[in-house]
N, C-alpha and C. Protein backbone atom coordinates (compact mmCIF):
# COMPACT_ATOMS: atom_id res chain seq x y z
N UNK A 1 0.84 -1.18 0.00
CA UNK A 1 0.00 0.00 0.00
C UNK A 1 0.88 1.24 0.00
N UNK A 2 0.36 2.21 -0.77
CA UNK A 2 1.33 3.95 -0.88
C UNK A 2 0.38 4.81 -0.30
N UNK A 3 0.75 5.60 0.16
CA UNK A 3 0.36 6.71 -0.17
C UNK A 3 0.15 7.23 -1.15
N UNK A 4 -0.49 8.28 -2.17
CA UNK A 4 -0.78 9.13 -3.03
C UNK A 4 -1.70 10.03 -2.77
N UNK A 5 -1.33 10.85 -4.05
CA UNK A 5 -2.36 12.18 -3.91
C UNK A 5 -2.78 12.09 -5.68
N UNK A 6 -4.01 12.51 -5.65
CA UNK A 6 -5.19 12.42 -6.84
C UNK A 6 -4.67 13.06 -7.86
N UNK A 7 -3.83 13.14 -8.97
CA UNK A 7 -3.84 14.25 -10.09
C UNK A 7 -4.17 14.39 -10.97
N UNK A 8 -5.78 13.28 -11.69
CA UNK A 8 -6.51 13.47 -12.51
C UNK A 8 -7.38 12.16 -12.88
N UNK A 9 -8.67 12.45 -13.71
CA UNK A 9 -9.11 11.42 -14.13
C UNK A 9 -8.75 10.84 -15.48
N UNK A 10 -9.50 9.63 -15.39
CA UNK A 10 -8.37 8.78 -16.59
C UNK A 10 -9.83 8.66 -17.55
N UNK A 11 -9.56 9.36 -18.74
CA UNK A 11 -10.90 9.29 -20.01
C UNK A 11 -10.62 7.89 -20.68
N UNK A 12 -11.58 7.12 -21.32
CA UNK A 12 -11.44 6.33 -22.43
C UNK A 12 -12.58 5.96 -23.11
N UNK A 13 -11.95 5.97 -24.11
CA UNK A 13 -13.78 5.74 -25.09
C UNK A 13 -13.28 4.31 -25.54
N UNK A 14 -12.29 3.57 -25.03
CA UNK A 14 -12.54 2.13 -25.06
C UNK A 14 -11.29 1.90 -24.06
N UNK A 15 -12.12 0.55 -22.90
CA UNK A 15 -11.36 0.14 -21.92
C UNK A 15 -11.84 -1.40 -22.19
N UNK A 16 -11.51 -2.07 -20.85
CA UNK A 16 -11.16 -3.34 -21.01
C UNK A 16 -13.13 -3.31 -20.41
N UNK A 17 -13.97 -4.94 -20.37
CA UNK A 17 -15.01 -4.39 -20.51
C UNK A 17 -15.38 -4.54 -18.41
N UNK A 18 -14.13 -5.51 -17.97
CA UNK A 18 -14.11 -5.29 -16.60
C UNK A 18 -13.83 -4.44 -15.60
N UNK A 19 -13.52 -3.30 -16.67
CA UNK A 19 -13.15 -1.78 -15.94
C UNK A 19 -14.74 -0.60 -16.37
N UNK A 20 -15.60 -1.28 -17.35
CA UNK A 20 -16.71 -0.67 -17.70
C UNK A 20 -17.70 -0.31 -15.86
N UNK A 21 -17.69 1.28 -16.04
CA UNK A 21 -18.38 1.36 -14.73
C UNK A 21 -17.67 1.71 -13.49
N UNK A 22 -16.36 1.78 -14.14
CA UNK A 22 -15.33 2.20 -12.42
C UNK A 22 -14.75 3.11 -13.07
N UNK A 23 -14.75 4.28 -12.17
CA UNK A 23 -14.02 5.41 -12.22
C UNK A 23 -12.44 5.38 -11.76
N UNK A 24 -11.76 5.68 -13.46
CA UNK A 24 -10.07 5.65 -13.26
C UNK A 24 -9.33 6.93 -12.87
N UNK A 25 -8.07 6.78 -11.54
CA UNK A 25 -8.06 8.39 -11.89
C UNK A 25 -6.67 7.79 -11.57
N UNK A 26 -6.00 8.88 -11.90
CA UNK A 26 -3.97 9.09 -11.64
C UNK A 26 -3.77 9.78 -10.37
N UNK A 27 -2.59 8.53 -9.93
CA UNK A 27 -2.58 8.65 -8.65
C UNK A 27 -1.11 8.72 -8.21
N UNK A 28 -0.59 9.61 -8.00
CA UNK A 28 0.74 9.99 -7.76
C UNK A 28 1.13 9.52 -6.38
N UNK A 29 2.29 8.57 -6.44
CA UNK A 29 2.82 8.24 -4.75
C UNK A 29 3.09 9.14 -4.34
N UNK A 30 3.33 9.26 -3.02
CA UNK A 30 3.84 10.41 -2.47
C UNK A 30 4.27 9.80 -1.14
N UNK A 31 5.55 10.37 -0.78
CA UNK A 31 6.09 10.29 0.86
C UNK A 31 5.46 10.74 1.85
N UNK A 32 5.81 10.93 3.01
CA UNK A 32 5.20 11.48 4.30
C UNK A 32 5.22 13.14 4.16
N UNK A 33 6.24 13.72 3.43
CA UNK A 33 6.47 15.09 3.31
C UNK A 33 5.26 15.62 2.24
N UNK A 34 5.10 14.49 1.35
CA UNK A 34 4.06 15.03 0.20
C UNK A 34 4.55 14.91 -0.91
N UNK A 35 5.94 14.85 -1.23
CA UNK A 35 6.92 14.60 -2.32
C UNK A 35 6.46 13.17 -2.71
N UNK A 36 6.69 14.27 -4.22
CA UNK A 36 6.29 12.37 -5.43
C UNK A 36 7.69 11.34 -4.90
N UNK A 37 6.97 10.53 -4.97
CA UNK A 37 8.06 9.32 -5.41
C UNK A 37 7.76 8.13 -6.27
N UNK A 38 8.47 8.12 -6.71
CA UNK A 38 8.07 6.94 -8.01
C UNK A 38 7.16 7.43 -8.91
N UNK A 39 6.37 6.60 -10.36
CA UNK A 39 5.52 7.35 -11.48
C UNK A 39 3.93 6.74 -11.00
N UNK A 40 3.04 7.55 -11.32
CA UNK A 40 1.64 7.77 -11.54
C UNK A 40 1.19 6.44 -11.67
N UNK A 41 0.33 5.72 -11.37
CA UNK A 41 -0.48 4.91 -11.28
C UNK A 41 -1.68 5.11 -11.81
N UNK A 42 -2.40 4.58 -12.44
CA UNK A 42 -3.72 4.45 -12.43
C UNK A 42 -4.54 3.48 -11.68
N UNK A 43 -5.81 3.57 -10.87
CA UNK A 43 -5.80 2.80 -9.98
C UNK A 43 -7.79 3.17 -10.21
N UNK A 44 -8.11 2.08 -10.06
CA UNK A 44 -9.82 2.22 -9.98
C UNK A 44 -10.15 2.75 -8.63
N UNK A 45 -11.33 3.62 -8.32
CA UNK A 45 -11.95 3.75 -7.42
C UNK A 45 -13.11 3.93 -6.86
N UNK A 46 -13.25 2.72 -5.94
CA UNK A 46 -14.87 2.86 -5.75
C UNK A 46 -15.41 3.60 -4.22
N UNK A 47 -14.39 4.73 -4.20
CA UNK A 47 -15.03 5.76 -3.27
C UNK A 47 -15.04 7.29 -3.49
N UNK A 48 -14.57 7.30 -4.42
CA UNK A 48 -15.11 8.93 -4.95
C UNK A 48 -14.24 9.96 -4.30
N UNK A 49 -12.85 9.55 -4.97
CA UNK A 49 -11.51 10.55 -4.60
C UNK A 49 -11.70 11.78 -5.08
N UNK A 50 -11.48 12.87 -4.46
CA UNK A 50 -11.52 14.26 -5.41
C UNK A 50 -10.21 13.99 -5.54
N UNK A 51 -10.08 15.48 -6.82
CA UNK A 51 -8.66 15.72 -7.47
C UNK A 51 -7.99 16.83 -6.23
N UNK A 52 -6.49 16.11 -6.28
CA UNK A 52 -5.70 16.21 -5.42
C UNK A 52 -5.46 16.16 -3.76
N UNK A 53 -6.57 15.04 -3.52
CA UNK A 53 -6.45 14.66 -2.09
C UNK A 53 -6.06 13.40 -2.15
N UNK A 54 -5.77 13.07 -0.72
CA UNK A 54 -4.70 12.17 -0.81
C UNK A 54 -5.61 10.95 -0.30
N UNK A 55 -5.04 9.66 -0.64
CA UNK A 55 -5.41 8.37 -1.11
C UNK A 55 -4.58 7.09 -0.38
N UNK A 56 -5.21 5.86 0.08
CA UNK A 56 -4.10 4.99 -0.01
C UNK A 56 -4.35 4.03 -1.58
N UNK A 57 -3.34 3.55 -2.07
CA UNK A 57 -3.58 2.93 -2.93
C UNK A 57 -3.22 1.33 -2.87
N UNK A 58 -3.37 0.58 -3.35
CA UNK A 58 -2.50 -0.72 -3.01
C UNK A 58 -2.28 -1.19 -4.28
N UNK A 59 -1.67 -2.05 -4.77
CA UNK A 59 -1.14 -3.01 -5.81
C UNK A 59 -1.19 -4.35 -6.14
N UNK A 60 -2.58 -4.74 -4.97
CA UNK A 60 -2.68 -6.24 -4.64
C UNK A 60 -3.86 -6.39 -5.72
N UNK A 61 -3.16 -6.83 -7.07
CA UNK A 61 -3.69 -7.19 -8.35
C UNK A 61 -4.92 -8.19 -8.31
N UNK A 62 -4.73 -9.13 -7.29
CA UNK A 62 -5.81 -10.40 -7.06
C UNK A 62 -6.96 -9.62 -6.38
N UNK A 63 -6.70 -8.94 -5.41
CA UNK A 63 -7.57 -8.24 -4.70
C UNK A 63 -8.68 -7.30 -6.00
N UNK A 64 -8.19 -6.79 -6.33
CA UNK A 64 -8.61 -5.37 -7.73
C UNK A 64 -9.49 -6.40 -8.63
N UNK A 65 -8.84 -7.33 -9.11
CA UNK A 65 -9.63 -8.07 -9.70
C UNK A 65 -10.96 -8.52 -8.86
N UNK A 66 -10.86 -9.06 -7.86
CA UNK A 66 -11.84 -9.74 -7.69
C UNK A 66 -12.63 -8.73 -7.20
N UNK A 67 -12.47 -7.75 -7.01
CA UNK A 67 -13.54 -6.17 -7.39
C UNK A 67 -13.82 -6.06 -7.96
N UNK A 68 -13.49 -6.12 -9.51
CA UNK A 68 -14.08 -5.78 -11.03
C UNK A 68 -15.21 -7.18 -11.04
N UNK A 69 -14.61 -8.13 -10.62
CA UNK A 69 -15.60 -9.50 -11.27
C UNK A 69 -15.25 -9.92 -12.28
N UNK A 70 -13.75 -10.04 -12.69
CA UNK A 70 -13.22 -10.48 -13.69
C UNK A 70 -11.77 -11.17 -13.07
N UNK A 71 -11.44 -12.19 -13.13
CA UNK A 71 -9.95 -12.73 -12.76
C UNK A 71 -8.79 -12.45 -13.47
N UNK A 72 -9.56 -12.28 -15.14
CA UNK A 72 -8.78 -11.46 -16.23
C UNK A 72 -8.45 -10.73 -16.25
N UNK A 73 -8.91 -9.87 -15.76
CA UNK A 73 -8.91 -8.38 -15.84
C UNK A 73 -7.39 -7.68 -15.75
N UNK A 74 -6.83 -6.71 -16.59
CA UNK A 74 -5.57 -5.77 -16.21
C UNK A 74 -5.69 -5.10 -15.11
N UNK A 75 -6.25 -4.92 -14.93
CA UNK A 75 -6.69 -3.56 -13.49
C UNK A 75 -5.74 -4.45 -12.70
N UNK A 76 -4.90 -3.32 -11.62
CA UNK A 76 -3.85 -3.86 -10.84
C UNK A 76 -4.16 -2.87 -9.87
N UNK A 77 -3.94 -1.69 -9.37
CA UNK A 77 -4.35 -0.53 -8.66
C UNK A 77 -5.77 -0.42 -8.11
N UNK A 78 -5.94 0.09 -6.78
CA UNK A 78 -7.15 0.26 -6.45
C UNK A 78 -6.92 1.29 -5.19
N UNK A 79 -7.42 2.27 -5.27
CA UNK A 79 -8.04 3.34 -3.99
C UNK A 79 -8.61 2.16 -3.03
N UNK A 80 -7.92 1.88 -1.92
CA UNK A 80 -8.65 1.47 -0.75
C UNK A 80 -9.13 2.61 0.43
N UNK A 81 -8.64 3.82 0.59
CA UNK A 81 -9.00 4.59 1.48
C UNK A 81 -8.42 5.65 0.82
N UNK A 82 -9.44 7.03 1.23
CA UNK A 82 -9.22 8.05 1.26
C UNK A 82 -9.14 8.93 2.65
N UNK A 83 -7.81 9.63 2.78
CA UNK A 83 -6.74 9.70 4.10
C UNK A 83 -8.01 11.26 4.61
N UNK A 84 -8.37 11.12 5.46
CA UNK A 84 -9.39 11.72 6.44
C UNK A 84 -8.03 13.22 7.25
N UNK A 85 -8.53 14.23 6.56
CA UNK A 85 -7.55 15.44 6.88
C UNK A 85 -7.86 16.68 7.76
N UNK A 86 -8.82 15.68 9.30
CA UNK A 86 -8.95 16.54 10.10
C UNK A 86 -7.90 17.58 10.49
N UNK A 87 -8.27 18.43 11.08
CA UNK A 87 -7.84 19.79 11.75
C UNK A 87 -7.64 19.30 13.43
């Protein structure tokens, strides 16, 4: 699991058909300071990240899949939580 922060949504007028219905967005790692590290991800999400708040993401490919309902599926990335930025 990373950290990241939101830096856009992902358009396509053709995806795979187990990603039909999930919202893709780019998801930049980021350290504890906030600094990128490493490249952008795309990662499905089924909780409704705004752009540029921060995210956990994970990479557990079996997991993502068996979210879509496809075992096939490319989807590797998935928003598991969005990081709660009380005051």
């Amino acid at each position: 699991m990373f950290l990241a922060r939101v830096e856009g949504n992902v358009v396509a007028t053709r995806k795979h058909r187990s990603m039909e219905g999930w919202r893709l967005l780019i998801c930049q790692p980021i350290n504890g300071a906030g600094q990128p590290e490493g490249s952008p991800q795309v990662a499905i999400d089924p909780h409704g990240a705004a752009l540029h708040q921060r995210v956990v993401i994970s990479s557990d490919g079996a997991a993502t899949r068996k979210a879509v309902g496809d075992e096939r599926s490319p989807a590797r990335w998935m928003v598991v939580g969005v990081v709660d930025e009380a005051a």
